[in-house]
Protein backbone atom coordinates (compact mmCIF):
# COMPACT_ATOMS: atom_id res chain seq x y z
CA UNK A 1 197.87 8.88 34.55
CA UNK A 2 201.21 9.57 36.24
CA UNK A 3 201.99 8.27 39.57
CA UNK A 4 201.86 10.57 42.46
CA UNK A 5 204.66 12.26 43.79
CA UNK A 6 205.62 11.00 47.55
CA UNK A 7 205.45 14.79 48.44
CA UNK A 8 201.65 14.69 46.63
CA UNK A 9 200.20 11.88 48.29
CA UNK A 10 201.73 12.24 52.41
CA UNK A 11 200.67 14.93 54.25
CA UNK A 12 202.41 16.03 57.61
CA UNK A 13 202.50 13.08 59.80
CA UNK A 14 201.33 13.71 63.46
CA UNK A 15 201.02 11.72 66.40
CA UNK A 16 197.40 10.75 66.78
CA UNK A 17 196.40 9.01 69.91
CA UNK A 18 194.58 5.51 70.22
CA UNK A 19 191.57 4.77 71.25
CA UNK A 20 189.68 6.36 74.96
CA UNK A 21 188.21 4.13 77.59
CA UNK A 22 185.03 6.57 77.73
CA UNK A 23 184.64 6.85 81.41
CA UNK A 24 187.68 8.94 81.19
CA UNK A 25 186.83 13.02 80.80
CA UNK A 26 186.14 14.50 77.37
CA UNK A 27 188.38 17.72 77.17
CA UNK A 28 188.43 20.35 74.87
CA UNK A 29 190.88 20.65 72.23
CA UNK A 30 191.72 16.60 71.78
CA UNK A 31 190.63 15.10 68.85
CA UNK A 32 188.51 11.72 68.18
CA UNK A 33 188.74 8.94 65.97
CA UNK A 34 184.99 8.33 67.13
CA UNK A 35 184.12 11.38 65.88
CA UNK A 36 185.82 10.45 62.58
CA UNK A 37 184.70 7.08 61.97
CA UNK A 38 181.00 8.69 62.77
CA UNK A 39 181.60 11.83 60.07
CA UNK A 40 181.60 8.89 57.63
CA UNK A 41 178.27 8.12 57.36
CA UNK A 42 176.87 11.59 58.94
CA UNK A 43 174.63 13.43 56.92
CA UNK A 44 175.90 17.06 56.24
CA UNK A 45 175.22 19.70 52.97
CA UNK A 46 175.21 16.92 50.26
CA UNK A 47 174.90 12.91 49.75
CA UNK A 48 178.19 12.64 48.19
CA UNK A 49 180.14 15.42 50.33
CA UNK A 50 178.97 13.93 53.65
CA UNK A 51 181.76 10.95 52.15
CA UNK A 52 184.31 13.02 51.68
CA UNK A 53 184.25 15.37 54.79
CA UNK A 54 183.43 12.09 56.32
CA UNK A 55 187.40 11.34 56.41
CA UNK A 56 188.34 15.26 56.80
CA UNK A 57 191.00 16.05 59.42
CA UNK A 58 189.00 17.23 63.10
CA UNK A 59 191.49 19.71 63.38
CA UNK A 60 192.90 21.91 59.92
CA UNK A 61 191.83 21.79 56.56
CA UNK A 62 193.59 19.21 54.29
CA UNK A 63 194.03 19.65 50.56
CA UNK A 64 194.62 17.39 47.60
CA UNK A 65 195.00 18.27 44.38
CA UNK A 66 191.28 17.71 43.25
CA UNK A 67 189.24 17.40 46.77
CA UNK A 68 189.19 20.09 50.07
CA UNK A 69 188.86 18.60 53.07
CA UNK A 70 185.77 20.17 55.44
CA UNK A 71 187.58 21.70 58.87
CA UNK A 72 185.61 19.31 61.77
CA UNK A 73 185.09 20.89 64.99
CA UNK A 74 187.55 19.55 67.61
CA UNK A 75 186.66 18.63 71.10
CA UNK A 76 186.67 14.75 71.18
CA UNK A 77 188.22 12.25 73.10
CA UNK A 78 191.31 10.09 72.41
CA UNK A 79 191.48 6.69 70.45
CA UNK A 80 194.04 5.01 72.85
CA UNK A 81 196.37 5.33 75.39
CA UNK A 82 199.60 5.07 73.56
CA UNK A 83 200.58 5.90 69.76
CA UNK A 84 201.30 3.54 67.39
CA UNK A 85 204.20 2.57 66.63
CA UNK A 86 206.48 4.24 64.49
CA UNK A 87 210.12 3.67 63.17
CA UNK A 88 212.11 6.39 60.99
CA UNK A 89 208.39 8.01 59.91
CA UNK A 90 206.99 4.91 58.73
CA UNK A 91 204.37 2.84 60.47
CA UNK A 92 204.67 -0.77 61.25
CA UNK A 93 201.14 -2.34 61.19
CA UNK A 94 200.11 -5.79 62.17
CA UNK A 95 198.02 -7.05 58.70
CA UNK A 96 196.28 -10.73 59.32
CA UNK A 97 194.64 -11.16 56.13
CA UNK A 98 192.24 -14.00 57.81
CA UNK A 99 190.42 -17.16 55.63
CA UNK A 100 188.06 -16.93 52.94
CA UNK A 101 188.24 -13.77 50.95
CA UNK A 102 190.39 -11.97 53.39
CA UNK A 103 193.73 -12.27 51.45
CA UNK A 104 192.43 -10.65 47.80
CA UNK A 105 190.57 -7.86 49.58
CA UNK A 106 194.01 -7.29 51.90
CA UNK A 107 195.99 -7.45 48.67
CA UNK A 108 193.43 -4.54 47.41
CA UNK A 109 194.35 -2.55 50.12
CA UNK A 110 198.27 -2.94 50.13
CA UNK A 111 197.85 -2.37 45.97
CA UNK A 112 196.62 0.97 46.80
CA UNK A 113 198.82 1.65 49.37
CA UNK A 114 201.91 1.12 47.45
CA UNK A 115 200.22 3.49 44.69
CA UNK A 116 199.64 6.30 47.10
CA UNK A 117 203.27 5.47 48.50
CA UNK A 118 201.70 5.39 52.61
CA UNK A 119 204.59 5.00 54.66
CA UNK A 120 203.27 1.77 56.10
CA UNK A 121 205.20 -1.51 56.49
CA UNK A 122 203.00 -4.55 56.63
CA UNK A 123 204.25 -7.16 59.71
CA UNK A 124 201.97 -10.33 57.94
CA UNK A 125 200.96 -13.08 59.28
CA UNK A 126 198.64 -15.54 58.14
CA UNK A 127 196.26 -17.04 61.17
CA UNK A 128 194.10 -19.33 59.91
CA UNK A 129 191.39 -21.83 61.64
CA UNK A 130 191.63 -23.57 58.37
CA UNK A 131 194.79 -24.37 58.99
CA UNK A 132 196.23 -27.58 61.69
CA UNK A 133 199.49 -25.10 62.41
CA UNK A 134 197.66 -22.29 62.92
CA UNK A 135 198.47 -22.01 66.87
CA UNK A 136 202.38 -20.63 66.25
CA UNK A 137 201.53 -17.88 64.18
CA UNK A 138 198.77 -16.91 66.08
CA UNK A 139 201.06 -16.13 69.20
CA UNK A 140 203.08 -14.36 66.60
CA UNK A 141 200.44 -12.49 65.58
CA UNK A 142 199.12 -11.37 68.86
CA UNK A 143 202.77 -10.45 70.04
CA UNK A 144 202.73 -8.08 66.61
CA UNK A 145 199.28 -6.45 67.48
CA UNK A 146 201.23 -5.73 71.05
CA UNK A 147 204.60 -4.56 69.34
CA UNK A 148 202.32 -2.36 66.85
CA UNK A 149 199.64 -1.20 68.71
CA UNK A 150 197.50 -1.30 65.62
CA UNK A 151 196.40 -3.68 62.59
CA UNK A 152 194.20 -4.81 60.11
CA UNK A 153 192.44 -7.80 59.57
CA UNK A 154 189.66 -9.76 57.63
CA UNK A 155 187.66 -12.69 59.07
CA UNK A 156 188.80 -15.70 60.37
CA UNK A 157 187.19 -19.24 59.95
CA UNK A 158 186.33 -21.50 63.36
CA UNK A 159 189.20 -23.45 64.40
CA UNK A 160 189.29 -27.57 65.30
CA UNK A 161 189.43 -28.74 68.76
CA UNK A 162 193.39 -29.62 68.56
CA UNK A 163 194.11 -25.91 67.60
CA UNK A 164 192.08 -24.72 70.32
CA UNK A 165 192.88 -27.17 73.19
CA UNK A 166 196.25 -26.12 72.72
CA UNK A 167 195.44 -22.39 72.65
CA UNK A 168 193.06 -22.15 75.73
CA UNK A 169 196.62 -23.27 77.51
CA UNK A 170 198.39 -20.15 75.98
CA UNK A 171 195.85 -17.95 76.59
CA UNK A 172 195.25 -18.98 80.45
CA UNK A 173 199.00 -19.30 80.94
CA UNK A 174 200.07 -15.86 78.95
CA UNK A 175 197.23 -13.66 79.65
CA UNK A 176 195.25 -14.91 82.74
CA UNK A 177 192.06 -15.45 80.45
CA UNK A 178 189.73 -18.53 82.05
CA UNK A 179 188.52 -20.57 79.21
CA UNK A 180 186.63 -23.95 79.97
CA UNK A 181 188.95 -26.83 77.75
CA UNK A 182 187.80 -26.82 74.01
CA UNK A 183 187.33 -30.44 73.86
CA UNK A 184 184.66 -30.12 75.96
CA UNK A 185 182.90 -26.68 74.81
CA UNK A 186 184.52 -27.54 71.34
CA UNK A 187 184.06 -23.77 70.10
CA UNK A 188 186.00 -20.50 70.18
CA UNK A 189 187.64 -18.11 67.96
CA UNK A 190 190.60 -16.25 67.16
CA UNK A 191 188.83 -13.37 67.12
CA UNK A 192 187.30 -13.63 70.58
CA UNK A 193 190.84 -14.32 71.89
CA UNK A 194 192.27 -11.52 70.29
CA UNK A 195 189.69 -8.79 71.53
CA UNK A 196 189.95 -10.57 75.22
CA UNK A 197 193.77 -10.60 75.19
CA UNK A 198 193.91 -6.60 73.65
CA UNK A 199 190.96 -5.85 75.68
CA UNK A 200 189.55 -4.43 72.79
CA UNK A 201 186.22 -3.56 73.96
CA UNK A 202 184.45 -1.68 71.89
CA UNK A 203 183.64 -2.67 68.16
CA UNK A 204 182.18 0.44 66.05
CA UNK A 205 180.05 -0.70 62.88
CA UNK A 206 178.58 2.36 60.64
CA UNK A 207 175.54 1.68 58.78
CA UNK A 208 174.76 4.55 56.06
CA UNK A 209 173.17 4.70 52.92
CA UNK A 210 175.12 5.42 50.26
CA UNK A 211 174.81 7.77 48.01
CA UNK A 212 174.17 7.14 43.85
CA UNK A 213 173.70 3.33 45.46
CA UNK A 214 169.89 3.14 46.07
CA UNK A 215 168.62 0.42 48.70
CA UNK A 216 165.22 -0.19 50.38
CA UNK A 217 165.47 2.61 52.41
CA UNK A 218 167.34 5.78 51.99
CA UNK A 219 167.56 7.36 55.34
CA UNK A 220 169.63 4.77 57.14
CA UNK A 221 172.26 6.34 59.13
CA UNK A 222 173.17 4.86 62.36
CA UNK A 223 176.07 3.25 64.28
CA UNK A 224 176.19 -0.27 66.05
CA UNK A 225 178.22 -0.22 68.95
CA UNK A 226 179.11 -3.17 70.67
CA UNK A 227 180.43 -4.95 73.78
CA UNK A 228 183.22 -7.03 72.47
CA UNK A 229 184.56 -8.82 75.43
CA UNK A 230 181.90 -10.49 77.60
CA UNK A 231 178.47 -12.17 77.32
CA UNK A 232 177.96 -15.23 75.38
CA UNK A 233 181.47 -15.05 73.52
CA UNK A 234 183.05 -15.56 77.11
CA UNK A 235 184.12 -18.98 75.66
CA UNK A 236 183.06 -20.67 79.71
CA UNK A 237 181.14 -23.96 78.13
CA UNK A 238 181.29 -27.57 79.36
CA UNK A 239 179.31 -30.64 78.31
CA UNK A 240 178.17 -31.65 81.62
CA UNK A 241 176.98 -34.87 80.69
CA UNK A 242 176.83 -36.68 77.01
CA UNK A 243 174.07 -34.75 75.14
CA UNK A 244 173.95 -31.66 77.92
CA UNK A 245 175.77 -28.51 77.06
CA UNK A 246 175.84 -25.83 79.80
CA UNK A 247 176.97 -22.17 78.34
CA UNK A 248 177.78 -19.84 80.94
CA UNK A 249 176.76 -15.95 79.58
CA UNK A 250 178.81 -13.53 81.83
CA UNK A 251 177.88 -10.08 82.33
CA UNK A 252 179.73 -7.47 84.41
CA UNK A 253 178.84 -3.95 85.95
CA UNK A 254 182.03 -2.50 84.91
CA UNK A 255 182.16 -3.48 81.37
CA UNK A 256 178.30 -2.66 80.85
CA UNK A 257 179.65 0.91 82.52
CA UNK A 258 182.37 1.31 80.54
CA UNK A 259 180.62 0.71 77.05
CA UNK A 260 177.84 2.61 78.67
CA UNK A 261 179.91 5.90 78.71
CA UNK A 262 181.38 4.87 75.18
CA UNK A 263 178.05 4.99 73.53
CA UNK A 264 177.46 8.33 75.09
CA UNK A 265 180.84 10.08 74.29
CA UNK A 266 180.56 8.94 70.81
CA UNK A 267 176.90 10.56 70.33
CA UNK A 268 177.80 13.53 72.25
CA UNK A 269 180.87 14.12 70.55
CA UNK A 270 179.60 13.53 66.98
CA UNK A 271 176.59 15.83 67.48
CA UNK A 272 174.22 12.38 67.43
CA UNK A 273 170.92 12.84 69.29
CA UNK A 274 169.76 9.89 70.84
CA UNK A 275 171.69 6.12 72.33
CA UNK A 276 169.48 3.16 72.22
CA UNK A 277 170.25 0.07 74.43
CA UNK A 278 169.42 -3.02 72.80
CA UNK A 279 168.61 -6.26 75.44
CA UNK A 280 166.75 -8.67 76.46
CA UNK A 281 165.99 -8.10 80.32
CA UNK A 282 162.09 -9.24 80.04
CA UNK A 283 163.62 -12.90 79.75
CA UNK A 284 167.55 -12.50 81.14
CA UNK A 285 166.26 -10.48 84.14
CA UNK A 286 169.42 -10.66 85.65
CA UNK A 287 172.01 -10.65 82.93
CA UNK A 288 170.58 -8.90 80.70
CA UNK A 289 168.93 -6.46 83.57
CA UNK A 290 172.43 -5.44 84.71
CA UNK A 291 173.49 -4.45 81.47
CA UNK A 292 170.46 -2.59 80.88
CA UNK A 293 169.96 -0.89 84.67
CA UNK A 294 173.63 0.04 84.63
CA UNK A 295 172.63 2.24 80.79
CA UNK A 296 170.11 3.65 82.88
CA UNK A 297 172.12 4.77 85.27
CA UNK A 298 174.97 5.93 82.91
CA UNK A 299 171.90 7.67 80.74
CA UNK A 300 170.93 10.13 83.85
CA UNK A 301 174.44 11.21 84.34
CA UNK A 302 174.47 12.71 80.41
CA UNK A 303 170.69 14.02 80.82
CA UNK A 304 172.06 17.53 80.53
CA UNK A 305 173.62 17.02 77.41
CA UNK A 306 170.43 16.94 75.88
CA UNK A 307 171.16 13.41 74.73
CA UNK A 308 167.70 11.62 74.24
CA UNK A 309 168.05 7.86 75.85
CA UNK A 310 165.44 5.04 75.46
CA UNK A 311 165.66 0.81 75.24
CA UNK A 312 164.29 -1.67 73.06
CA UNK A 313 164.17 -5.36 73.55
CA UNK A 314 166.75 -7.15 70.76
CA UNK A 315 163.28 -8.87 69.01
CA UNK A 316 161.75 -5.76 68.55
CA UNK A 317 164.94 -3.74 67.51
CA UNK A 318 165.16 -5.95 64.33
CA UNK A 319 161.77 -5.55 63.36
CA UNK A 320 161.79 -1.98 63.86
CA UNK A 321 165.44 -2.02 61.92
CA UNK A 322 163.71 -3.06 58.57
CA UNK A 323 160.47 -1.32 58.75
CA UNK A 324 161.82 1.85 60.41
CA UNK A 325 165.38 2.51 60.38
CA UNK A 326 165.61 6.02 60.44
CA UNK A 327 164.39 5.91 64.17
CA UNK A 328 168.08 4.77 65.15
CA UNK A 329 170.84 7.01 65.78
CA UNK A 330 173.47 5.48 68.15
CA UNK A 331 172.84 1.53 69.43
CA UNK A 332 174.71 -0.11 72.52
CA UNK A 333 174.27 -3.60 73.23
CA UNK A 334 175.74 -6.48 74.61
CA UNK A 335 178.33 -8.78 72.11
CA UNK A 336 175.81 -11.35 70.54
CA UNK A 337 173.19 -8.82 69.72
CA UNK A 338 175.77 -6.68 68.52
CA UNK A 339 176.71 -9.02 66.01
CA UNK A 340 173.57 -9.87 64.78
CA UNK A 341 172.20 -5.82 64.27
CA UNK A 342 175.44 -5.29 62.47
CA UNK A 343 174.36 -8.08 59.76
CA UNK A 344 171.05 -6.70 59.87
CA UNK A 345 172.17 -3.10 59.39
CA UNK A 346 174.76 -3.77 56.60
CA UNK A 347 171.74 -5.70 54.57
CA UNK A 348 169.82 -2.65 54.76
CA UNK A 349 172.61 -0.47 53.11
CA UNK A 350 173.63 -2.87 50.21
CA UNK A 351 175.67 -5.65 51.95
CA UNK A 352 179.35 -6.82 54.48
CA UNK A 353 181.18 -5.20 51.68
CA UNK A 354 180.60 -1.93 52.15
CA UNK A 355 180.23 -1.61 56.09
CA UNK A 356 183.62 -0.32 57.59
CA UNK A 357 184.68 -0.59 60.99
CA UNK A 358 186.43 -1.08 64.10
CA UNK A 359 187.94 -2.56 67.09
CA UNK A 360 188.92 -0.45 69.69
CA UNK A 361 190.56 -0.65 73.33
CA UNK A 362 192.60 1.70 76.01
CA UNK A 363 196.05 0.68 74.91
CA UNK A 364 195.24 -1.08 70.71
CA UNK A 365 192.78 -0.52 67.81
CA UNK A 366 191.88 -3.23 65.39
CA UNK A 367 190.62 -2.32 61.87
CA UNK A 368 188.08 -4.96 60.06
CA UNK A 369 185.20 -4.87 57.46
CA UNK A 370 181.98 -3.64 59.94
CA UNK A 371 180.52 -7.43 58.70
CA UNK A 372 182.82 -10.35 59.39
CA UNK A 373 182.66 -12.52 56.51
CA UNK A 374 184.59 -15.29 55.38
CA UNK A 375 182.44 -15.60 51.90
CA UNK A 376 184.29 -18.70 51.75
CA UNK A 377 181.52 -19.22 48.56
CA UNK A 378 183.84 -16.54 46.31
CA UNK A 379 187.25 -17.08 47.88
CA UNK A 380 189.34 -17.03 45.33
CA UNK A 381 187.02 -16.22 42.38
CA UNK A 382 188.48 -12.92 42.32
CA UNK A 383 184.94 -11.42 43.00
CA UNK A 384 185.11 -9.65 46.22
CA UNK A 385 184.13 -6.27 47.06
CA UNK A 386 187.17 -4.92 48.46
CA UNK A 387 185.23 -1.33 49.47
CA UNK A 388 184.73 -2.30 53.14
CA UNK A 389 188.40 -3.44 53.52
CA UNK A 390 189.63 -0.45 51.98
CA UNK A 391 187.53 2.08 54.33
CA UNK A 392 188.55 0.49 57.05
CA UNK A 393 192.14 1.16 56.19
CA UNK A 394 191.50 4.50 55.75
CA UNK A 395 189.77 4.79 58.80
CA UNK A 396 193.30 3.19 60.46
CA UNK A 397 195.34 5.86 57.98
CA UNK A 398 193.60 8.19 60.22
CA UNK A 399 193.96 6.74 63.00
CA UNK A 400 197.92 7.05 62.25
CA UNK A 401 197.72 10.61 61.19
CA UNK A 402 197.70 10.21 57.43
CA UNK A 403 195.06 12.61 56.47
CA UNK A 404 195.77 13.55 53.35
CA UNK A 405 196.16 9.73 52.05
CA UNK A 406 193.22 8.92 54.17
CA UNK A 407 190.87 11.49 52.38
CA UNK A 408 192.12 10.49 48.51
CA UNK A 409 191.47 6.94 48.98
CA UNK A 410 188.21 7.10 50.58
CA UNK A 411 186.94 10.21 47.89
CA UNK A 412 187.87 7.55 44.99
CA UNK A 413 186.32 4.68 46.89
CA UNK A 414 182.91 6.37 47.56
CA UNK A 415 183.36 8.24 43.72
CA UNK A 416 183.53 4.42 42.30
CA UNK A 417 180.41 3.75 44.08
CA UNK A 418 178.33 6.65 43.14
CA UNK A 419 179.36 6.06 39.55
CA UNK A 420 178.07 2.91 39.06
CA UNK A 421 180.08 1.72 36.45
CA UNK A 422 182.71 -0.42 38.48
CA UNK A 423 180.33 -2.74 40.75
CA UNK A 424 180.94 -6.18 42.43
CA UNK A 425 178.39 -8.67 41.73
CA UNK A 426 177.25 -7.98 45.43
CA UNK A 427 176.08 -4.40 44.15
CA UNK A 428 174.47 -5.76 41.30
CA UNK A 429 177.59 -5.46 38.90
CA UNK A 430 179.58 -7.59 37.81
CA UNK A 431 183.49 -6.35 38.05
CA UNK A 432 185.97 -8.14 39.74
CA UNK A 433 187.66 -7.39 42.87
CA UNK A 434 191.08 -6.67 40.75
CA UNK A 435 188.79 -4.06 38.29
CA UNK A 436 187.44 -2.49 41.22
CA UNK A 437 190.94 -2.11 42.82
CA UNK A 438 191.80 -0.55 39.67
CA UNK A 439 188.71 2.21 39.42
CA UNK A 440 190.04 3.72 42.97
CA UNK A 441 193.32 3.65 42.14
CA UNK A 442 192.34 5.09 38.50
CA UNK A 443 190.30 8.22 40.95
CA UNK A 444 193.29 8.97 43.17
CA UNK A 445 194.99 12.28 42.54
């Protein structure tokens, strides 16, 4: 196969915006990255079209050689305040590979990148809580994600106290963010810092079956989204006395608003039906009972949308997930729920390797595998799935304007799939993360 011509493989780059803060109006005309990452896994003529239109530009019809792209209606609101950046037509983009597997399924996606020639220059650095000097390039990473406006990252281990004694006094100096000293609550995360710090508040997580890839159930076809800044990942612990361990959980009216409204912009923009909040307000009658009275209230204000709205207590929600997933459509919940449906959800649809998604915020957007996995049990095995990893970055070539690259990589992912013949041991196969690196790049015209 010959390589691709540059002129072949980028399309006509245009400024696409970040990510909204939903209680802002939806007007007419603007175009959504919600709406994208939701076309993904939205069910439209066929199983393996919905894929590719899935990735389609909102706006105009883009063409490849071998695939059409599906015209999208427009109409949805913005990904962020401010562009990415961009210098001389190329995009600079923050990569943090993470721990565990993060590196080879990274080094999957810049292997296909360089194929496809994307005009994207990787700004690397590589955090790690498995690592004693991990604190320097962690600043250096968060002042990237703030130069860049945008990245891409895998997971990250837990850190050790030192690391994140010393951290909680950057954080509280730098960016005003309380955090009860780690040698006393003796937990936190890079990854809580980072979506405090950004204010990165929303994480999206798409759950669909896929098609020629059967599972338990074959109708599953919803989307997690989650608070990503408050609740029990707030990071305020203390051991009060030897032995006692007091957490605080912190919940806010104008968080539970603003993810409120995000929930509902997403399903109204993306043609989805019905917005479930997820809680547990019989037992956390107050904490939980804000978060849920405030949906409530957010719920009657879209009531003429023809929206559907209804609650279900976090217990009963996973129960209902694996007997009845089909009931689901859009979820909203508060940040340890949300990470505990999106585990559930990507079991029901084959596994964390095959779940994209997001982080997103007013002013930065964070790209990630839906499933945050370190899989420290492979690392370095070379047996991976990469397909999560590589979605995702075609969810952020979108988010940067790249159609055209953004539709050939994710048609040659999902065409991989459906074929069956290039599978990660995780999909019952047993190719390599390098030979299924090789398939897509092998399907790219």
């Amino acid at each position: 196969m010959s390589r691709p011509r540059d002129s072949d493989q980028i399309g006509p780059s245009r400024a696409f915006p970040g990510t909204i803060l939903p209680a802002h109006p939806i007007t007419p005309g603007s175009t959504s990255f919600l709406h994208l990452l939701s076309r993904l896994h939205h069910s439209l003529s066929s199983p393996l079209l919905m894929f590719r239109t899935a990735l389609a530009a909102a706006t105009r019809p883009v063409l490849t050689q071998a695939r059409t792209a599906t015209t999208l209606s427009a109409g949805f609101p913005r990904i962020s305040e401010r562009p990415p950046t961009k210098y001389g037509g190329v995009h600079t983009v923050t990569l943090i590979p993470g721990d565990g597997i993060g590196a080879e399924i990274t080094d999957s996606v810049k292997e296909i990148f360089e194929y496809v020639n994307a005009p994207i220059e990787w700004d690397q650095y590589d955090v790690s809580g498995m690592s004693s000097s991990g604190e320097d390039l962690f600043k250096q990473a968060m002042e990237s994600l703030q130069r860049n406006r945008v990245g891409l990252k895998g997971a990250q281990q837990p850190h050790n106290d030192s690391i994140l004694d010393r951290l909680t006094l950057y954080l509280t100096a730098s960016a005003g963010i309380l955090f009860t000293p780690i040698s006393q609550s003796g937990h936190i995360s890079w990854n809580v810092a980072m979506r405090q710090q950004l204010d990165i508040y929303a994480s999206v997580v798409l759950c669909k079956s896929l098609p020629g890839f059967p599972t338990r159930h074959s109708n599953v076809d919803f989307a997690i989204i989650r608070e990503n800044t408050e609740g029990e990942y707030s990071g305020l612990e203390h051991q009060s006395y030897p032995g006692v361990v007091e957490s605080l959980k912190v919940s806010t009216r104008a968080k539970a608003e603003r993810i409120s409204r995000f929930a509902f912009d997403f399903a109204l923009k993306n043609n989805r039906k019905k917005v479930t909040c997820v809680h547990k307000a019989n037992i956390m009658k107050l904490g939980d009972g804000l978060f849920l009275n405030t949906f409530r209230r957010v719920a009657e204000e879209y009531k003429s949308s023809g929206i559907q709205f209804n609650d279900m207590i976090v217990d009963n929600t996973s129960m209902q997930l694996v007997a009845k997933p089909s009931q689901f459509d859009v979820m909203v919940m508060p940040n340890l729920y949300g990470a505990i449906v999106s585990n559930i959800g990507a079991a029901l649809v084959g596994g964390p390797g095959i779940v994209p998604g997001c982080n997103v915020g007013r002013e930065y957007a964070l790209f990630e595998p839906g499933c945050r996995h370190v899989a420290k049990d492979i690392m370095g095995t070379n047996r991976a799935n990469p397909a999560a990893m590589i979605l995702s970055a075609t969810m952020m070539l979108r988010h940067l304007g790249l159609d055209h690259i953004a539709n050939n990589i994710a048609s040659a992912t999902f065409d991989v799939i459906n074929s069956g013949k290039v599978r990660t041991a995780d999909m019952g196969g047993s190719a390599t993360t390098s030979e299924f690196t090789a398939a897509v790049i092998k399907g790219l015209v």
